[in-house]
PDB file of N, CA and C in Angstrom:
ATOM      1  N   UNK A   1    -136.932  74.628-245.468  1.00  0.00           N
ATOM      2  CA  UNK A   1    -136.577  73.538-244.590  1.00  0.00           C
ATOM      3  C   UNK A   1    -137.655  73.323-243.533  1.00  0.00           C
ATOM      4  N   UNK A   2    -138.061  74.959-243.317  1.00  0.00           N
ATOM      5  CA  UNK A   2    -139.312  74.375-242.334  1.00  0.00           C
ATOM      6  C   UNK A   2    -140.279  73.754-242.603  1.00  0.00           C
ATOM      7  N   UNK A   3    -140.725  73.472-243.556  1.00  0.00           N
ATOM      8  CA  UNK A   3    -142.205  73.201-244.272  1.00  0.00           C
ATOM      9  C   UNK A   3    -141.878  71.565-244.636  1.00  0.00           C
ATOM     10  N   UNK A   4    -140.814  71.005-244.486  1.00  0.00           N
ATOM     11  CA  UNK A   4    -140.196  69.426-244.648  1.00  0.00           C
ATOM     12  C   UNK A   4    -140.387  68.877-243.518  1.00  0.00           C
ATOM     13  N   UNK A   5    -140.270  69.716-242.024  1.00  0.00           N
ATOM     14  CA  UNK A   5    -139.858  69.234-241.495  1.00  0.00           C
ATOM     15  C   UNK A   5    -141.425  69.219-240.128  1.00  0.00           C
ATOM     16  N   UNK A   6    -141.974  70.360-240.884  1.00  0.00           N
ATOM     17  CA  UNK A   6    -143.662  70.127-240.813  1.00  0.00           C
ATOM     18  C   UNK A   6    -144.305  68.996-241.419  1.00  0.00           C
ATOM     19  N   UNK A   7    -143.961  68.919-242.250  1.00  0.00           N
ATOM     20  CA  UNK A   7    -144.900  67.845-243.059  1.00  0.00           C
ATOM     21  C   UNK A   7    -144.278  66.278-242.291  1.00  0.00           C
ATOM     22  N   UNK A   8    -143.200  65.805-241.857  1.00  0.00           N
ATOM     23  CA  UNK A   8    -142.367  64.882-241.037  1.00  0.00           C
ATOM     24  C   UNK A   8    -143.911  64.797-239.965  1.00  0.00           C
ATOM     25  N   UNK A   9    -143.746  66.198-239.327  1.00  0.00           N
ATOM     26  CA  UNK A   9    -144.825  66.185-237.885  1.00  0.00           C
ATOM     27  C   UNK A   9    -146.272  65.413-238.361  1.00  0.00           C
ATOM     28  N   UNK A  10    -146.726  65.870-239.310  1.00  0.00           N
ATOM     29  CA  UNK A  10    -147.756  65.661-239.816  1.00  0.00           C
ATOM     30  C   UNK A  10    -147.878  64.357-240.124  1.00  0.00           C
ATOM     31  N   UNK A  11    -147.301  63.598-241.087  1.00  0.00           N
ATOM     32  CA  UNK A  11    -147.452  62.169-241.849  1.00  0.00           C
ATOM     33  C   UNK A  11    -147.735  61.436-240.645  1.00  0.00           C
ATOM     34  N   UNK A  12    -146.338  61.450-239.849  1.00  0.00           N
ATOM     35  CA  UNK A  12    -146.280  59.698-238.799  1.00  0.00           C
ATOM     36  C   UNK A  12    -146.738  60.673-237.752  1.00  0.00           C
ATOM     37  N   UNK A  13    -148.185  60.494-237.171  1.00  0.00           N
ATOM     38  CA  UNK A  13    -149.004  61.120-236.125  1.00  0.00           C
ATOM     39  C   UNK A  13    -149.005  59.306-235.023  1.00  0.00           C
ATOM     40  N   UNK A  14    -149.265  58.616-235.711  1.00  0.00           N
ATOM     41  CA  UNK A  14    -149.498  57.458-234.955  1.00  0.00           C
ATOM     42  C   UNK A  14    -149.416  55.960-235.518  1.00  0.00           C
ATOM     43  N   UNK A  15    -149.614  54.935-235.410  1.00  0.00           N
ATOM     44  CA  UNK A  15    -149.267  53.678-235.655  1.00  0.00           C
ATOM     45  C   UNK A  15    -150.427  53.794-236.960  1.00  0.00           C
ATOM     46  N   UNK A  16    -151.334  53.604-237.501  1.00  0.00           N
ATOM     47  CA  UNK A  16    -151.708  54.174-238.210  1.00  0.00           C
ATOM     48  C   UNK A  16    -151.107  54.827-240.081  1.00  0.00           C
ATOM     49  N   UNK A  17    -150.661  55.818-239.309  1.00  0.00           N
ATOM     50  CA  UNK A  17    -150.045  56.404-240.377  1.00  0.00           C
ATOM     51  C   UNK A  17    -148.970  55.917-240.610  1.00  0.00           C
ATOM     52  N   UNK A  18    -148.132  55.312-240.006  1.00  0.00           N
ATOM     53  CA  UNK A  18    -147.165  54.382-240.180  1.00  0.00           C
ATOM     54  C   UNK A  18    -147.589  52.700-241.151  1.00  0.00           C
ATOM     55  N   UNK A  19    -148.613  52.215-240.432  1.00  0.00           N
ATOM     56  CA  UNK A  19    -148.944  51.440-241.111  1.00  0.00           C
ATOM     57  C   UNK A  19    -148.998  51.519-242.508  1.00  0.00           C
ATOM     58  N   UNK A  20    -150.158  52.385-243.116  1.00  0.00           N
ATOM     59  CA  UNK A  20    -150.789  53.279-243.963  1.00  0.00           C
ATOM     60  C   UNK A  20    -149.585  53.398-244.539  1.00  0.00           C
ATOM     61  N   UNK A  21    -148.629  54.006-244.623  1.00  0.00           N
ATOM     62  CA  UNK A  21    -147.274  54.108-245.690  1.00  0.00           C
ATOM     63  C   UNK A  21    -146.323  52.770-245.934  1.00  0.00           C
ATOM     64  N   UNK A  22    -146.358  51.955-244.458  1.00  0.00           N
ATOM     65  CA  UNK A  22    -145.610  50.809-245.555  1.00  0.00           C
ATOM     66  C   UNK A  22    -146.517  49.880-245.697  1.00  0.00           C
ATOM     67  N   UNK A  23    -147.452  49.714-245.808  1.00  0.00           N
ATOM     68  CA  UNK A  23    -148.482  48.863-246.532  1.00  0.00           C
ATOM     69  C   UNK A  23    -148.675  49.197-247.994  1.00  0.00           C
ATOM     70  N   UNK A  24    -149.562  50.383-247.664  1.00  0.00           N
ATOM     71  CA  UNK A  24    -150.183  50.854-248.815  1.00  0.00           C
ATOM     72  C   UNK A  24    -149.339  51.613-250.103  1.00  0.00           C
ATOM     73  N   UNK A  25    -147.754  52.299-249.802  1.00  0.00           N
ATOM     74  CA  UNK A  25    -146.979  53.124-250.449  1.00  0.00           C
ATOM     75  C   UNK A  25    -146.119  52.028-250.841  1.00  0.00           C
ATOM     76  N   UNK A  26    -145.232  51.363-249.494  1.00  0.00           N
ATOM     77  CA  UNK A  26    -144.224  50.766-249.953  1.00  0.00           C
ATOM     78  C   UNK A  26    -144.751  49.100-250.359  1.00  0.00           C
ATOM     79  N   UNK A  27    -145.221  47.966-249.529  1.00  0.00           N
ATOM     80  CA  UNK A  27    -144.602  46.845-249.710  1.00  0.00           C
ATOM     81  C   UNK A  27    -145.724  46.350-250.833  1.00  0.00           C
ATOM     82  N   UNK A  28    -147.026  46.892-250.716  1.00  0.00           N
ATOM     83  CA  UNK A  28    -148.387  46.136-251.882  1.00  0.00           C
ATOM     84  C   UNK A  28    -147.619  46.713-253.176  1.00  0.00           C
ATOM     85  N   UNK A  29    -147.000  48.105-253.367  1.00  0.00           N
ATOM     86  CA  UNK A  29    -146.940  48.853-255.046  1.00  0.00           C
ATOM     87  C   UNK A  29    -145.159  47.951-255.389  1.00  0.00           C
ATOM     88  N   UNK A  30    -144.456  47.145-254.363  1.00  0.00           N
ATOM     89  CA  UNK A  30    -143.540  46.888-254.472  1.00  0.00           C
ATOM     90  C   UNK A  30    -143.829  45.700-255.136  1.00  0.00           C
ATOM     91  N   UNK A  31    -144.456  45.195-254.322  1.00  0.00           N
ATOM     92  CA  UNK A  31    -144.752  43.250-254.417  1.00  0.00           C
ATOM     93  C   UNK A  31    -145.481  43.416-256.212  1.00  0.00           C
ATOM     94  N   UNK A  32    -146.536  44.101-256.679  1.00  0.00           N
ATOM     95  CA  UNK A  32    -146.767  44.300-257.918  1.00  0.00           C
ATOM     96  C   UNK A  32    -145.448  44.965-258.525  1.00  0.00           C
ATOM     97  N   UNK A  33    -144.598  45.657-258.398  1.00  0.00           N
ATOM     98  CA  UNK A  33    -143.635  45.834-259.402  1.00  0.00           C
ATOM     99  C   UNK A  33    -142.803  44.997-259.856  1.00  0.00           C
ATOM    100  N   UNK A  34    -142.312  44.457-258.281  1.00  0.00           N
ATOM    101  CA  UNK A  34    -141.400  43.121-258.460  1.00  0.00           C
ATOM    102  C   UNK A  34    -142.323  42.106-259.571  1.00  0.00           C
ATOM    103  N   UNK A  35    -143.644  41.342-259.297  1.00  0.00           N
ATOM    104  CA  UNK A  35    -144.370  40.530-260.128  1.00  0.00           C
ATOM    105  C   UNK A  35    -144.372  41.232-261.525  1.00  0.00           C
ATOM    106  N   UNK A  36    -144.663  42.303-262.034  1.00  0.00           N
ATOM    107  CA  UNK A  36    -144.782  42.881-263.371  1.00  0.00           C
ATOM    108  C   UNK A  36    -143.206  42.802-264.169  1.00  0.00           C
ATOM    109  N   UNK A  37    -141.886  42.574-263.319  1.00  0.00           N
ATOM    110  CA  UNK A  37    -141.030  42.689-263.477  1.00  0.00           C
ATOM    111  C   UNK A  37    -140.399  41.128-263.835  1.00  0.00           C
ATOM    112  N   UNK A  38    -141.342  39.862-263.382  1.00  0.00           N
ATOM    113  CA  UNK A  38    -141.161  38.661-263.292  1.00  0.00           C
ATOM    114  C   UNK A  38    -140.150  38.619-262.765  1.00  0.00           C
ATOM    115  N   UNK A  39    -139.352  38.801-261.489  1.00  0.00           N
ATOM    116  CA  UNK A  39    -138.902  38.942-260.148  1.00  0.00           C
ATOM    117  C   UNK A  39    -138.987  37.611-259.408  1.00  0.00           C
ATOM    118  N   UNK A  40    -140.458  38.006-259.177  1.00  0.00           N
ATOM    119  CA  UNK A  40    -140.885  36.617-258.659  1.00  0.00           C
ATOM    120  C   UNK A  40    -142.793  36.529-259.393  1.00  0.00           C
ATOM    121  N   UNK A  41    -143.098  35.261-258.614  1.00  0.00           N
ATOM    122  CA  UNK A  41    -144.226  34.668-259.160  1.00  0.00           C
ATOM    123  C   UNK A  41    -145.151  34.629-258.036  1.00  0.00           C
ATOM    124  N   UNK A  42    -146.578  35.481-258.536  1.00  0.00           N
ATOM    125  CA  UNK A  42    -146.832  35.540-257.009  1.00  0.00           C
ATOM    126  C   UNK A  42    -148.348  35.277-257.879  1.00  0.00           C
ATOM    127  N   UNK A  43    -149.539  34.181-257.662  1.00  0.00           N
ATOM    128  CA  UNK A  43    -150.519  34.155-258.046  1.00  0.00           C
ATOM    129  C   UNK A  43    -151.570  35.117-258.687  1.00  0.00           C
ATOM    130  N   UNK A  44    -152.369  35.099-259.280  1.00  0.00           N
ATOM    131  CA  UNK A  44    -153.227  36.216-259.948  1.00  0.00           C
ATOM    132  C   UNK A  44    -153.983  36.511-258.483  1.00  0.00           C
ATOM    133  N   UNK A  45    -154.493  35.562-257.709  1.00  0.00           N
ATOM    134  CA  UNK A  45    -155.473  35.640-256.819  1.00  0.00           C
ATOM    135  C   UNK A  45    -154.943  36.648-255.555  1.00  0.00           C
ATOM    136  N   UNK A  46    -153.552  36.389-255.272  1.00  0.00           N
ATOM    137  CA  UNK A  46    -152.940  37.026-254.528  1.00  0.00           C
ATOM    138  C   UNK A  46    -152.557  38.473-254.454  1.00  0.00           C
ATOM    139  N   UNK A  47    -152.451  38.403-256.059  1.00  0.00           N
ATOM    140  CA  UNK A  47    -152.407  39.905-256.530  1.00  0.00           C
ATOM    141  C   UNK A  47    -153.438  40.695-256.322  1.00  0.00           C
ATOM    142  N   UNK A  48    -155.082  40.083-256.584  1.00  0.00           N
ATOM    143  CA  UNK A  48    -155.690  40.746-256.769  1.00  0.00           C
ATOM    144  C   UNK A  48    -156.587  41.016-255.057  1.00  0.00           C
ATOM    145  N   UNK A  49    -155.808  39.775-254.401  1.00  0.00           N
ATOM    146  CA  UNK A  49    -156.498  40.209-252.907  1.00  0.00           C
ATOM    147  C   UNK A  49    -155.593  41.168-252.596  1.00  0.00           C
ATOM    148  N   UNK A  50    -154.191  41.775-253.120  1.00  0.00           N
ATOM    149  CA  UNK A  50    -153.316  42.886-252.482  1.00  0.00           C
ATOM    150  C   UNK A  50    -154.168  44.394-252.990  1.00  0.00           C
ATOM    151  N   UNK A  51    -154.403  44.235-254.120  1.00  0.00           N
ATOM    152  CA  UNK A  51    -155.688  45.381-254.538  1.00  0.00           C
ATOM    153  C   UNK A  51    -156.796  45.549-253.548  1.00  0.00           C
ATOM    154  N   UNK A  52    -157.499  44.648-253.641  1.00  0.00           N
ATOM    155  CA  UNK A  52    -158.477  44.592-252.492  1.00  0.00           C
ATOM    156  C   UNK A  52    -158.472  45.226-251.449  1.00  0.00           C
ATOM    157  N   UNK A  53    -157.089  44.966-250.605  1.00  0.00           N
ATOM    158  CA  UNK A  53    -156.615  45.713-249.369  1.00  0.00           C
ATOM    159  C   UNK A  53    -156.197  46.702-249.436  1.00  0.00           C
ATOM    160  N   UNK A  54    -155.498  46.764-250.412  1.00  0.00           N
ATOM    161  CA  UNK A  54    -154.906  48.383-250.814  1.00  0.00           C
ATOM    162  C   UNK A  54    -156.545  49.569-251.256  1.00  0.00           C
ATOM    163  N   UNK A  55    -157.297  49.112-251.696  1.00  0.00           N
ATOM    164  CA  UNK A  55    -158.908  49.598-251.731  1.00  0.00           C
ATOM    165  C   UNK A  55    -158.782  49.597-250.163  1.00  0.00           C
ATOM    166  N   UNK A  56    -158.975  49.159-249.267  1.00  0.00           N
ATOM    167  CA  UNK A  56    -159.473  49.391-248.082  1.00  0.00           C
ATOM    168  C   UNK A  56    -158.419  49.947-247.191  1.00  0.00           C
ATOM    169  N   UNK A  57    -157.461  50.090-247.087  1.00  0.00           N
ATOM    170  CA  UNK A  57    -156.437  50.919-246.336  1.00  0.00           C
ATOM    171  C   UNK A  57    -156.811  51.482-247.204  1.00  0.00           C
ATOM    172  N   UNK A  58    -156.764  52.701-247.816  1.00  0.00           N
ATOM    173  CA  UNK A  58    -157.267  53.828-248.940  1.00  0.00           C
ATOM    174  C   UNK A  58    -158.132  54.224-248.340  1.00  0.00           C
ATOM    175  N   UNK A  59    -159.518  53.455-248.383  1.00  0.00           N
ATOM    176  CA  UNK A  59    -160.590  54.280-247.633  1.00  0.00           C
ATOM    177  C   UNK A  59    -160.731  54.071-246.294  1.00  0.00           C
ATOM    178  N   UNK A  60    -160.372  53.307-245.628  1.00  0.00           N
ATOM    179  CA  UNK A  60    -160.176  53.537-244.042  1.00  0.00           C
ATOM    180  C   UNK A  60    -159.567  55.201-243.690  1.00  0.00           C
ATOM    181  N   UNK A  61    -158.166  55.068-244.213  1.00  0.00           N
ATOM    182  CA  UNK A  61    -156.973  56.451-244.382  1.00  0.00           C
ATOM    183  C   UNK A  61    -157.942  57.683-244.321  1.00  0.00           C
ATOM    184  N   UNK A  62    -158.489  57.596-245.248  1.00  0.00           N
ATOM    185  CA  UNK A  62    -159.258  58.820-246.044  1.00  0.00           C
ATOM    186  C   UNK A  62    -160.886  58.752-245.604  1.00  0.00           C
ATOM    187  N   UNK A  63    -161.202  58.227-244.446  1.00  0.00           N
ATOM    188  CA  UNK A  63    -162.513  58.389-243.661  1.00  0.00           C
ATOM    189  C   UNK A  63    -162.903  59.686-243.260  1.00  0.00           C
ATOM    190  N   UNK A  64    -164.379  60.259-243.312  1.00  0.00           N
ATOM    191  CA  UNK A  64    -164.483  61.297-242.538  1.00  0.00           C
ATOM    192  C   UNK A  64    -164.841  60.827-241.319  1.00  0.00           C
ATOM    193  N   UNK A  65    -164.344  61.250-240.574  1.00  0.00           N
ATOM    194  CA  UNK A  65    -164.063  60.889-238.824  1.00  0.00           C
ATOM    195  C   UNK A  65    -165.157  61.759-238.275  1.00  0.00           C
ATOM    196  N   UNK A  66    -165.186  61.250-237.039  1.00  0.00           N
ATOM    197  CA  UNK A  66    -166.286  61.803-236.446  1.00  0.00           C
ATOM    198  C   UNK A  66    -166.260  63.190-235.936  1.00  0.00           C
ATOM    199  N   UNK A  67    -166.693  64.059-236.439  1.00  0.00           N
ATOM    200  CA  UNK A  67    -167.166  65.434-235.705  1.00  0.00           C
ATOM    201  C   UNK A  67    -166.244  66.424-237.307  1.00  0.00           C
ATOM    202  N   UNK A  68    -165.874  65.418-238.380  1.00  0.00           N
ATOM    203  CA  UNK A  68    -165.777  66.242-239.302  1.00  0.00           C
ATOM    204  C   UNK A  68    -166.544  66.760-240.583  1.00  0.00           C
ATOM    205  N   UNK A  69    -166.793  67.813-240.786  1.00  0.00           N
ATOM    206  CA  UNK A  69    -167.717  67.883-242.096  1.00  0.00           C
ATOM    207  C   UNK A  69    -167.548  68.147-243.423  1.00  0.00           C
ATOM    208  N   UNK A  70    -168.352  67.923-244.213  1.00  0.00           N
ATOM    209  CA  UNK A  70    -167.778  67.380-245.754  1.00  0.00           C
ATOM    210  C   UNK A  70    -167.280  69.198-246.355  1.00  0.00           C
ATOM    211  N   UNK A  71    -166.847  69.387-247.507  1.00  0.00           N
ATOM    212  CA  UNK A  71    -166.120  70.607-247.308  1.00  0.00           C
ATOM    213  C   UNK A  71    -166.665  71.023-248.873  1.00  0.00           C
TER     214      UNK A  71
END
């Protein structure tokens, strides 16, 4: 239970990491399921600018920050 409730501490550190999960986890992998599901109808172009962003929240997330070194 402790190690759940560590990892809680860890994830949502700041606005950020909040962002970072419902962007990138929940509403972009949603909006493509719903469309793959024909749900709804959401342009090719649109789709593929949600990739795009989802590429860049990805590597923003996963930056080496300053004063860290490669491992």
């Amino acid at each position: 239970m402790s190690i759940s409730v560590n990892i809680r501490r860890c994830v949502l550190k700041n606005f950020r990491d909040l962002f970072t999960i419902l962007v990138g986890v929940i509403v972009f992998p949603g909006l493509w399921a719903l469309q793959g599901l024909g749900i709804v109808n959401i342009p090719e172009g649109v789709i593929g600018a949600t990739i795009a962003i989802e590429t860049l929240i990805a590597q923003f997330y996963f930056r080496k920050k300053e004063g860290e070194t490669a491992v």
